[in-house]
C-alpha atoms as a PDB file:
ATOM      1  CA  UNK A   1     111.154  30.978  95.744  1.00  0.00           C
ATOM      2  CA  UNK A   2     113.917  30.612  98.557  1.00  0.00           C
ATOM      3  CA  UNK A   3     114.343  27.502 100.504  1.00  0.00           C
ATOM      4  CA  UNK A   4     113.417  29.858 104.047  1.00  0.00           C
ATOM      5  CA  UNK A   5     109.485  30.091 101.948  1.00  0.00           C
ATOM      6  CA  UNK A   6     109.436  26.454 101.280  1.00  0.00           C
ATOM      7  CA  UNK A   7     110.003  25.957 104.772  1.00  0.00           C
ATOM      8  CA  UNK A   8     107.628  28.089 105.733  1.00  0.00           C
ATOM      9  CA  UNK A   9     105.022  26.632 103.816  1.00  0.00           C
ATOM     10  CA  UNK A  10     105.637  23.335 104.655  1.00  0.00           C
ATOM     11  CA  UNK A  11     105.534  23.972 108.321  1.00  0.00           C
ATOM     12  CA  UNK A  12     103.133  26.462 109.201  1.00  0.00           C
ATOM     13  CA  UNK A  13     100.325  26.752 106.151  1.00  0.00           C
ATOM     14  CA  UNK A  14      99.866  28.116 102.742  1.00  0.00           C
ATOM     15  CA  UNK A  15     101.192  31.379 102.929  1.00  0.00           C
ATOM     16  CA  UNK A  16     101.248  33.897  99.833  1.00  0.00           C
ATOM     17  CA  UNK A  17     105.083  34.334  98.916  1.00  0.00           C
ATOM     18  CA  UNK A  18     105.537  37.542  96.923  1.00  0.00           C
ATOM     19  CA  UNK A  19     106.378  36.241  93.551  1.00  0.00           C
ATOM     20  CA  UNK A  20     105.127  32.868  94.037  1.00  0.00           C
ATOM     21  CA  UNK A  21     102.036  31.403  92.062  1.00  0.00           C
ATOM     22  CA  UNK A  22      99.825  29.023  93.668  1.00  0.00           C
ATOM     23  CA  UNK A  23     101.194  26.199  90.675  1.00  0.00           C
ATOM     24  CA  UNK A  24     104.209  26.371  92.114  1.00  0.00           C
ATOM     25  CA  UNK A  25     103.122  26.023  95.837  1.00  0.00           C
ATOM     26  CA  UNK A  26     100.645  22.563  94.560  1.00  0.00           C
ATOM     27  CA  UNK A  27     104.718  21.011  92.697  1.00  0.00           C
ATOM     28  CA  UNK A  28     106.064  21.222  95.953  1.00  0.00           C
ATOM     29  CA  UNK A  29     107.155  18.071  96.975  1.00  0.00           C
ATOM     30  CA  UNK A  30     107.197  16.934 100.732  1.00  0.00           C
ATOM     31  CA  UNK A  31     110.213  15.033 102.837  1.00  0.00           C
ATOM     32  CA  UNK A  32     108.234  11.665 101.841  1.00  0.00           C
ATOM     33  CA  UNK A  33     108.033  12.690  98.214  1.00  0.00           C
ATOM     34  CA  UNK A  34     104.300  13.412  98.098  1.00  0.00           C
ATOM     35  CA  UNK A  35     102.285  15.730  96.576  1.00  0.00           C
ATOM     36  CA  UNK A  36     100.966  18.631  99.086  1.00  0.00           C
ATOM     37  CA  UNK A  37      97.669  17.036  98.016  1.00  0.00           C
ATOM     38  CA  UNK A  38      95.936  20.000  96.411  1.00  0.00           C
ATOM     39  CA  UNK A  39      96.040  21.810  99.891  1.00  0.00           C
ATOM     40  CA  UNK A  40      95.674  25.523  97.827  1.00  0.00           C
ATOM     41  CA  UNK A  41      92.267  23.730  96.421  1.00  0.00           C
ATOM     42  CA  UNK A  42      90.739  23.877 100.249  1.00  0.00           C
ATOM     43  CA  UNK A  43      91.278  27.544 101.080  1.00  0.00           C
ATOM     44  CA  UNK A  44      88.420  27.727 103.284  1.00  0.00           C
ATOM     45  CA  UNK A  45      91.173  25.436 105.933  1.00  0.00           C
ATOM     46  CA  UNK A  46      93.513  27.402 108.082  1.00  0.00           C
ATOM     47  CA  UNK A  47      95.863  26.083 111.249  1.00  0.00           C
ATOM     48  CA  UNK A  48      96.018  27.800 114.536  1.00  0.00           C
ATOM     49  CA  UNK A  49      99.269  27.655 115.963  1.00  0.00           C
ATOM     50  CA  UNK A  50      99.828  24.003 117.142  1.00  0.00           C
ATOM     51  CA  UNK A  51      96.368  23.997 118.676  1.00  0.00           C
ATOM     52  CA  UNK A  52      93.337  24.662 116.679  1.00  0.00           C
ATOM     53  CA  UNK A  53      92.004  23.766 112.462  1.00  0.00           C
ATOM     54  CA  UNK A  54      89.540  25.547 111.370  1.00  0.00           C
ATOM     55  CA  UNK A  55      87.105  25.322 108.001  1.00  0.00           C
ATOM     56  CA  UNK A  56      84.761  28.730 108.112  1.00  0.00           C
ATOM     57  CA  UNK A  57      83.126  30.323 104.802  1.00  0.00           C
ATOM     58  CA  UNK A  58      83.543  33.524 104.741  1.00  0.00           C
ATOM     59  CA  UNK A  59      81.414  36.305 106.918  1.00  0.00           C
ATOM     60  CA  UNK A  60      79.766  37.507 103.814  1.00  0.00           C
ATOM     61  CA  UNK A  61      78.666  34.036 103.696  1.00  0.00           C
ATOM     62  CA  UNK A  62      77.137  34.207 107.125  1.00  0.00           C
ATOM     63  CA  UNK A  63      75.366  37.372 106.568  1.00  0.00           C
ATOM     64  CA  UNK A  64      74.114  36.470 103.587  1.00  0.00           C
ATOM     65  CA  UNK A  65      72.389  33.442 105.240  1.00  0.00           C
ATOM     66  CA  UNK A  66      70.952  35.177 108.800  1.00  0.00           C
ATOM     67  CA  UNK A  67      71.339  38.678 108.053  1.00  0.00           C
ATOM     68  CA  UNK A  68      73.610  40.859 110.727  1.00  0.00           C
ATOM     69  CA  UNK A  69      72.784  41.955 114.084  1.00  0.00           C
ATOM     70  CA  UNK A  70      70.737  39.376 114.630  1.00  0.00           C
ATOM     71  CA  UNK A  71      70.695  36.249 117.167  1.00  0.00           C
ATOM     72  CA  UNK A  72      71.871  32.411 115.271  1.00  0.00           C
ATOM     73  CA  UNK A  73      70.520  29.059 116.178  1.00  0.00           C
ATOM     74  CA  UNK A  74      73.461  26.994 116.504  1.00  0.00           C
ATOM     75  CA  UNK A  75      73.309  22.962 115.550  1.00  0.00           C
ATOM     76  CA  UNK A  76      76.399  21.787 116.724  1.00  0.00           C
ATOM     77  CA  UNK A  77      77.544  18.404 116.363  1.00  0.00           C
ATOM     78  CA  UNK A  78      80.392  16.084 117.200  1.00  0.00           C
ATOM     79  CA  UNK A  79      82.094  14.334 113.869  1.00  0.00           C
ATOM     80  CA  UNK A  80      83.162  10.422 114.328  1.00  0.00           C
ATOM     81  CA  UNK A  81      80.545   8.525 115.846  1.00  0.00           C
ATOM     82  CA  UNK A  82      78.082  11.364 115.643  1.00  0.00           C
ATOM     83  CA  UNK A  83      77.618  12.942 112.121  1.00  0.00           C
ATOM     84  CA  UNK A  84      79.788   9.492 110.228  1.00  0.00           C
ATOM     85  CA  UNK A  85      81.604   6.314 111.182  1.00  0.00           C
ATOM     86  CA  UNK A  86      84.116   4.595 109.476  1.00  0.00           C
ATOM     87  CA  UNK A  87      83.496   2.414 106.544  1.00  0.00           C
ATOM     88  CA  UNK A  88      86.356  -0.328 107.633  1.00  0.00           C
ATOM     89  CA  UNK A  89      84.285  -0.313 111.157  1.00  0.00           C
ATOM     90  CA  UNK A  90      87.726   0.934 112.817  1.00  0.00           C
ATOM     91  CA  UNK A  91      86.738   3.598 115.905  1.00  0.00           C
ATOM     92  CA  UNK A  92      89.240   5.855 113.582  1.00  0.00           C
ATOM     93  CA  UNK A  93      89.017   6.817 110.011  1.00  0.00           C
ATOM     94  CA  UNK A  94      92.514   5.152 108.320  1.00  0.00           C
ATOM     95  CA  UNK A  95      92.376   7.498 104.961  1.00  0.00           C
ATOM     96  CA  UNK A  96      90.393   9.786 103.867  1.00  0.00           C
ATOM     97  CA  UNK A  97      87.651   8.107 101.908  1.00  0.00           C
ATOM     98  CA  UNK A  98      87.335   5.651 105.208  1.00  0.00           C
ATOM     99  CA  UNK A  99      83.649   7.760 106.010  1.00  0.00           C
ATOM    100  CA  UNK A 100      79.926   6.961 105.362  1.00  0.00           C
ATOM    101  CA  UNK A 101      77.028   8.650 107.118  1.00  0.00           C
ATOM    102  CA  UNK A 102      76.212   7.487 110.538  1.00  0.00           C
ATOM    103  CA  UNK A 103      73.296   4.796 110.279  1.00  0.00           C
ATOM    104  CA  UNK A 104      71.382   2.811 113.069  1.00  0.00           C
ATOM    105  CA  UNK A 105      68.758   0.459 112.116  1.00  0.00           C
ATOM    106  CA  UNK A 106      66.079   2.083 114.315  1.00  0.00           C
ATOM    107  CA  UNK A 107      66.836   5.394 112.393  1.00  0.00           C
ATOM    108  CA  UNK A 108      63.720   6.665 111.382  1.00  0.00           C
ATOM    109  CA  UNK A 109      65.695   9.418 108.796  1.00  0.00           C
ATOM    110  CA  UNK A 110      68.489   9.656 107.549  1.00  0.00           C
ATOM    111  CA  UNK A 111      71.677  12.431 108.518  1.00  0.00           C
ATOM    112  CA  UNK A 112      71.078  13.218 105.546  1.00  0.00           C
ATOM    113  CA  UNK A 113      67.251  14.271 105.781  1.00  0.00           C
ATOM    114  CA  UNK A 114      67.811  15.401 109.477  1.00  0.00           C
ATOM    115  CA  UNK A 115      71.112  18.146 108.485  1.00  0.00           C
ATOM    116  CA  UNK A 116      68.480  19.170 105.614  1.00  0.00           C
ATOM    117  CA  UNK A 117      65.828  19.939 108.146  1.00  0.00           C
ATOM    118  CA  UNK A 118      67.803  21.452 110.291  1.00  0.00           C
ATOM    119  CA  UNK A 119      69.070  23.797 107.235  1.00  0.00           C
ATOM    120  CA  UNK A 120      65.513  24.937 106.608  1.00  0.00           C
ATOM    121  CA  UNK A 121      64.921  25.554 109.913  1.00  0.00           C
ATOM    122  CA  UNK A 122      67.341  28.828 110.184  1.00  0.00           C
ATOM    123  CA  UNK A 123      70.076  26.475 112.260  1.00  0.00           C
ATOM    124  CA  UNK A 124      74.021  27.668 111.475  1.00  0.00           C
ATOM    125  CA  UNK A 125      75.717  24.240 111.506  1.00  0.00           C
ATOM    126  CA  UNK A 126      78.818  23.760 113.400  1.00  0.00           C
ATOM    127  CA  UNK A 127      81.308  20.445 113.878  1.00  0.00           C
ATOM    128  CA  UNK A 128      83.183  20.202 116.895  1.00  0.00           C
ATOM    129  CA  UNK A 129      85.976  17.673 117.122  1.00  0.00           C
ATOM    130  CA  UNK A 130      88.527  16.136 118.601  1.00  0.00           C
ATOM    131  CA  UNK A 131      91.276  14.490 116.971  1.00  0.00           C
ATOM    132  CA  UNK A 132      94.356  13.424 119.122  1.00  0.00           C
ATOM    133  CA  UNK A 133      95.766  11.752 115.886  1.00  0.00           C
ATOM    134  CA  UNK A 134      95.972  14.593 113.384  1.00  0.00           C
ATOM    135  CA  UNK A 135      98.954  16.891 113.500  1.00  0.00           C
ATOM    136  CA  UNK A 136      98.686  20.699 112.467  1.00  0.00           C
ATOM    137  CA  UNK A 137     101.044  20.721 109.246  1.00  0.00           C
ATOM    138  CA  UNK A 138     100.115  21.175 105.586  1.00  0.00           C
ATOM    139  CA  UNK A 139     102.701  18.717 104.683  1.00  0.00           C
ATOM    140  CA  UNK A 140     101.404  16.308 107.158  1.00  0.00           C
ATOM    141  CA  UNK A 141      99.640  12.575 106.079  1.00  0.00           C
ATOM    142  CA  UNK A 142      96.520  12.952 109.139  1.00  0.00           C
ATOM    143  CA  UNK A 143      96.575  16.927 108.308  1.00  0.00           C
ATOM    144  CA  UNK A 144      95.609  16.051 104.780  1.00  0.00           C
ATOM    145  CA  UNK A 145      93.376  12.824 105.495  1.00  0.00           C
ATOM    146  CA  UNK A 146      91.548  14.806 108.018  1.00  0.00           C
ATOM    147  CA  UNK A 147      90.842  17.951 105.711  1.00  0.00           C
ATOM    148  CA  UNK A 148      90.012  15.989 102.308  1.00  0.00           C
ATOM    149  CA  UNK A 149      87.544  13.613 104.449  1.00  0.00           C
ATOM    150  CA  UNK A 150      85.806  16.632 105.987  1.00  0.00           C
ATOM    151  CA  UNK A 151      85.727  18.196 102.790  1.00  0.00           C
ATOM    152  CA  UNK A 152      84.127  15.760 101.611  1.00  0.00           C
ATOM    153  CA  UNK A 153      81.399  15.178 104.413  1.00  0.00           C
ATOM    154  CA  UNK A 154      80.258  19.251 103.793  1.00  0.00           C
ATOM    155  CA  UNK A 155      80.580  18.863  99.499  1.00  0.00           C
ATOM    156  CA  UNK A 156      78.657  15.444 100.340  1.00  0.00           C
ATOM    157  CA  UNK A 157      75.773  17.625 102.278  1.00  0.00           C
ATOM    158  CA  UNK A 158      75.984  20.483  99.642  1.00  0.00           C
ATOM    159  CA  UNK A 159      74.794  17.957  96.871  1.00  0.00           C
ATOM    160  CA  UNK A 160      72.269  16.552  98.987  1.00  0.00           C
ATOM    161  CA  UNK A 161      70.594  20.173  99.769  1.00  0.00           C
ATOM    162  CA  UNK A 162      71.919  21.247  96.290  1.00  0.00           C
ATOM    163  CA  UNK A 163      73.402  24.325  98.020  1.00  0.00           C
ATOM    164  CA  UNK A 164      76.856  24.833  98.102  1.00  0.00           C
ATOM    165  CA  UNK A 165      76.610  28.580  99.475  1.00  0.00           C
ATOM    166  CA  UNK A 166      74.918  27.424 103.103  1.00  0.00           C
ATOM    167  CA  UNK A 167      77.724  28.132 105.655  1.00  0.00           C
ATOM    168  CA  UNK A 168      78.731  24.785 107.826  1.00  0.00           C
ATOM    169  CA  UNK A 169      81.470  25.321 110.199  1.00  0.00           C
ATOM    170  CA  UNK A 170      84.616  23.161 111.312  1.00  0.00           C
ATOM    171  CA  UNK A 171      86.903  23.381 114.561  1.00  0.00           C
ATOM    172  CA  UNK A 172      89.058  20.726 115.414  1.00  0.00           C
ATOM    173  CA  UNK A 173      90.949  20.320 118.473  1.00  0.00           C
ATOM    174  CA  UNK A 174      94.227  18.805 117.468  1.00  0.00           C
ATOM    175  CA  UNK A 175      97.339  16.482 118.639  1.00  0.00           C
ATOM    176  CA  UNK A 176      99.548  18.360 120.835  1.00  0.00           C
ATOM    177  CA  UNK A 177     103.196  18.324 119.616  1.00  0.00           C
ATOM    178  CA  UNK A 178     105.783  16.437 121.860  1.00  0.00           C
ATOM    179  CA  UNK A 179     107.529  19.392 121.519  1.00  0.00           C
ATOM    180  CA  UNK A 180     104.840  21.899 122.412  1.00  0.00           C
ATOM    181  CA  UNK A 181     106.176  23.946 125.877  1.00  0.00           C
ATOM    182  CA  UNK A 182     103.027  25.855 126.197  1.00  0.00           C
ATOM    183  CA  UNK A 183     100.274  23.023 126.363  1.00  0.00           C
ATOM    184  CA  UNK A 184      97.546  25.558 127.827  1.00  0.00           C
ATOM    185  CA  UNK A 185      95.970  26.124 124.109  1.00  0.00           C
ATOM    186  CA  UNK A 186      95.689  22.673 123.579  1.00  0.00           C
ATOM    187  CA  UNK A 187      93.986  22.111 126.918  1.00  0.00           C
ATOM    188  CA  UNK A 188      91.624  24.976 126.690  1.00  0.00           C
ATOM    189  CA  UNK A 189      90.892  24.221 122.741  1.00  0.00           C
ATOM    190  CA  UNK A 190      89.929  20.010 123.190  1.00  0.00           C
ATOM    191  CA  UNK A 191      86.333  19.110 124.719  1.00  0.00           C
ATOM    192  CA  UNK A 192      84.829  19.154 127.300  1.00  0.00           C
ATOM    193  CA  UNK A 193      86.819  22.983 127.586  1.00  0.00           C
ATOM    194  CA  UNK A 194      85.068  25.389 125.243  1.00  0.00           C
ATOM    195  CA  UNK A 195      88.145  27.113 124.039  1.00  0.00           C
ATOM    196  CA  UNK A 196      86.522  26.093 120.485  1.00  0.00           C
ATOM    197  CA  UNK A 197      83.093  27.625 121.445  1.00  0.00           C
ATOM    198  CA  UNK A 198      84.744  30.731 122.647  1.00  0.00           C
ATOM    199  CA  UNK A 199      86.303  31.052 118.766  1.00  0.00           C
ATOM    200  CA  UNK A 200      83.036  30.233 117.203  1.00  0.00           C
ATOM    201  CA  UNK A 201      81.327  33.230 119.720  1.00  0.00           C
ATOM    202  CA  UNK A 202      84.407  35.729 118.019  1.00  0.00           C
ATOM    203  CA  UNK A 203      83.883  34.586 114.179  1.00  0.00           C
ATOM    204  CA  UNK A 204      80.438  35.063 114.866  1.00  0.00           C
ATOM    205  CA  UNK A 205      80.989  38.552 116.020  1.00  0.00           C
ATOM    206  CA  UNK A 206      78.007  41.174 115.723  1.00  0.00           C
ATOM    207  CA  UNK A 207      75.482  38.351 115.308  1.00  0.00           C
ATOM    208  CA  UNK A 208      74.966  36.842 118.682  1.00  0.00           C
ATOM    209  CA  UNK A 209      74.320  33.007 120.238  1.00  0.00           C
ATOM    210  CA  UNK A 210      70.601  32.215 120.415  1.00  0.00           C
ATOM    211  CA  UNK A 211      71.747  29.572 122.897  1.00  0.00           C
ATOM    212  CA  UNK A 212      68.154  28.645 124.542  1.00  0.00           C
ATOM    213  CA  UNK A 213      67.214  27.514 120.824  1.00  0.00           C
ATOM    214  CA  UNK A 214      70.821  26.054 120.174  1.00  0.00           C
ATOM    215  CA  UNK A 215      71.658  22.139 120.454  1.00  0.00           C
ATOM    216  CA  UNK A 216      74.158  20.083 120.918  1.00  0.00           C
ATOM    217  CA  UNK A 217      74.530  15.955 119.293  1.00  0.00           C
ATOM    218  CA  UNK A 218      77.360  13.835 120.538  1.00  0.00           C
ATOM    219  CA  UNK A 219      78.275   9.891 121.067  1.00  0.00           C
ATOM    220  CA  UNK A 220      80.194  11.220 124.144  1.00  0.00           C
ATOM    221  CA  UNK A 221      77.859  11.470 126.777  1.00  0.00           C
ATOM    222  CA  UNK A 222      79.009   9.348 129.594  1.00  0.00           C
ATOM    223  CA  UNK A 223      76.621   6.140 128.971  1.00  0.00           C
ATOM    224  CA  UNK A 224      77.949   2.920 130.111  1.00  0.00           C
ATOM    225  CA  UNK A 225      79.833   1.858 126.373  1.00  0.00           C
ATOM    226  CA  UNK A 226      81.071   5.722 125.712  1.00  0.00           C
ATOM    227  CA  UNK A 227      84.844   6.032 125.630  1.00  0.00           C
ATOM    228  CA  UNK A 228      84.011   9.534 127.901  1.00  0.00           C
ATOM    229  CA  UNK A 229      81.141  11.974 128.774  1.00  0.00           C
ATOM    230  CA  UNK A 230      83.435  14.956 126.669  1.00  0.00           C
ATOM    231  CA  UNK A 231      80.326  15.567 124.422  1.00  0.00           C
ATOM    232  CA  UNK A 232      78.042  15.998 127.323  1.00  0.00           C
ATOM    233  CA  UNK A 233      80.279  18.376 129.633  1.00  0.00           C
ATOM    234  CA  UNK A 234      81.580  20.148 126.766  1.00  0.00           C
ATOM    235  CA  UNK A 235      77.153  21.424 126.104  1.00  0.00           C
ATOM    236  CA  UNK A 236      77.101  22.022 129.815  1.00  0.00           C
ATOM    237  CA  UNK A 237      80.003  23.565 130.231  1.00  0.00           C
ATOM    238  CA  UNK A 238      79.005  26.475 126.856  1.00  0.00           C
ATOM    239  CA  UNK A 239      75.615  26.316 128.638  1.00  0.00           C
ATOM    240  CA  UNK A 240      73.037  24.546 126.270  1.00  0.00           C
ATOM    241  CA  UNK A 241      70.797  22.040 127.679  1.00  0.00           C
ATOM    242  CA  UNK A 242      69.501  20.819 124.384  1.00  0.00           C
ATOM    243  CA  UNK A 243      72.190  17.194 124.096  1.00  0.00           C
ATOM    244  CA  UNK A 244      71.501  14.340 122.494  1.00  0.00           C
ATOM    245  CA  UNK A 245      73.089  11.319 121.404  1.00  0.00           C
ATOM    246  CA  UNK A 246      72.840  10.544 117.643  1.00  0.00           C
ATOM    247  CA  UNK A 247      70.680   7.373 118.227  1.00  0.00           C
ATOM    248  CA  UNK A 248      68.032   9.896 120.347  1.00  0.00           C
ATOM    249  CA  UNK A 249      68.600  12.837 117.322  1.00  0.00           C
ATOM    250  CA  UNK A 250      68.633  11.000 114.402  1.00  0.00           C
ATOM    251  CA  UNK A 251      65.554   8.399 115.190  1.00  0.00           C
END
């Protein structure tokens, strides 16, 4: 494999090389001497340009689970604060394993029993989320942090429902290069904007949004102690009136 493929894996995403097996893309060894982390044992993750990482199952998946031509219930939820908080009680996660399921003592059930409810109930799951401190490169510490601790949220859920073939969704809105000229992706792509929504509406294609049945849960809703009302503006602005906070959803 030529040094122009290593670069290009190591900057933009796993890529099949021709003539390159996917043991030799996991030996690769990054600038800080690390391990690529397994990344070719996620292939569900993809980058976006600079300005978008998604996890989606594949459509077959989707069908599978709603049928085709037919309208989907959307849960949608924010991540940190709202689906899991930190186990070191930092406002950000500082590895990977730093994640346990949201908890309030007036919770009357947990995440755990709610997402499984919500599961039998027909809803397609989808996380929506910010994150200002991960970069999009597969060689990248937060890259890999961010995707092993999400994977592990959805493979945490899968045991729980003991169904690893129900389709949850991931788009995450990014840190924006220094270097980035074009920042209007990156605008359009982070809450409250709905660039995110707008890629969820494509991948769901034939199927369309049963958005008067749809919902939104977010720690982001403009109370006095939220760091913003992004959670809030962002269900407004895709046009669901269904919001909640986790401590209203989850008691």
């Amino acid at each position: 494999m030529s040094s122009k493929d290593i670069r290009s894996i190591l900057s933009g995403g796993v890529k099949k090389v021709s003539g390159t097996k996917s043991s030799t893309v996991n030996s690769l060894i990054t600038t800080k001497g690390k391990l690529l982390n397994d990344i070719a044992s996620e292939p569900l993750w993809r980058t976006h340009g600079t300005y978008l990482i998604t996890n989606l199952p594949p459509k077959s998946s989707l069908i599978k689970t709603f049928g085709n031509d037919t309208k989907i219930k959307i849960a949608a939820f924010d991540l940190d604060g709202t689906l899991v908080q930190t186990k070191s009680g930092r406002s950000f996660a500082i590895s990977s394993d730093d994640w346990k399921w949201w908890d309030s003592p007036k919770a009357k059930s947990s995440v755990l029993e709610k997402l499984d409810q919500v599961i039998k109930d027909k809803y397609l799951i989808v996380i929506f989320t910010n994150q200002g401190g991960v970069v999009t490169n597969v060689a990248n510490k937060s890259y890999n942090n961010f995707v092993k601790r999400v994977t592990s949220v959805i493979k945490s859920l899968n045991a729980y429902i003991k169904n690893e073939e129900v389709p949850i969704l991931v788009y995450a809105s990014p840190k924006k290069p220094a270097k980035e000229t074009d920042s209007t992706k990156h605008t359009l792509m982070r809450k409250p904007n709905i660039g995110m929504w707008k890629e969820l509406v494509e991948y769901v294609g034939n199927n369309q949004i049963d958005e008067d049945n749809s919902f939104f849960v977010g720690d982001a809703a403009g109370r006095p102690n939220d760091f913003s009302d992004s959670d809030l503006m962002f269900a407004k602005n895709i046009g669901i009136t269904n919001f909640k906070t986790p401590e209203e959803f989850f008691l």
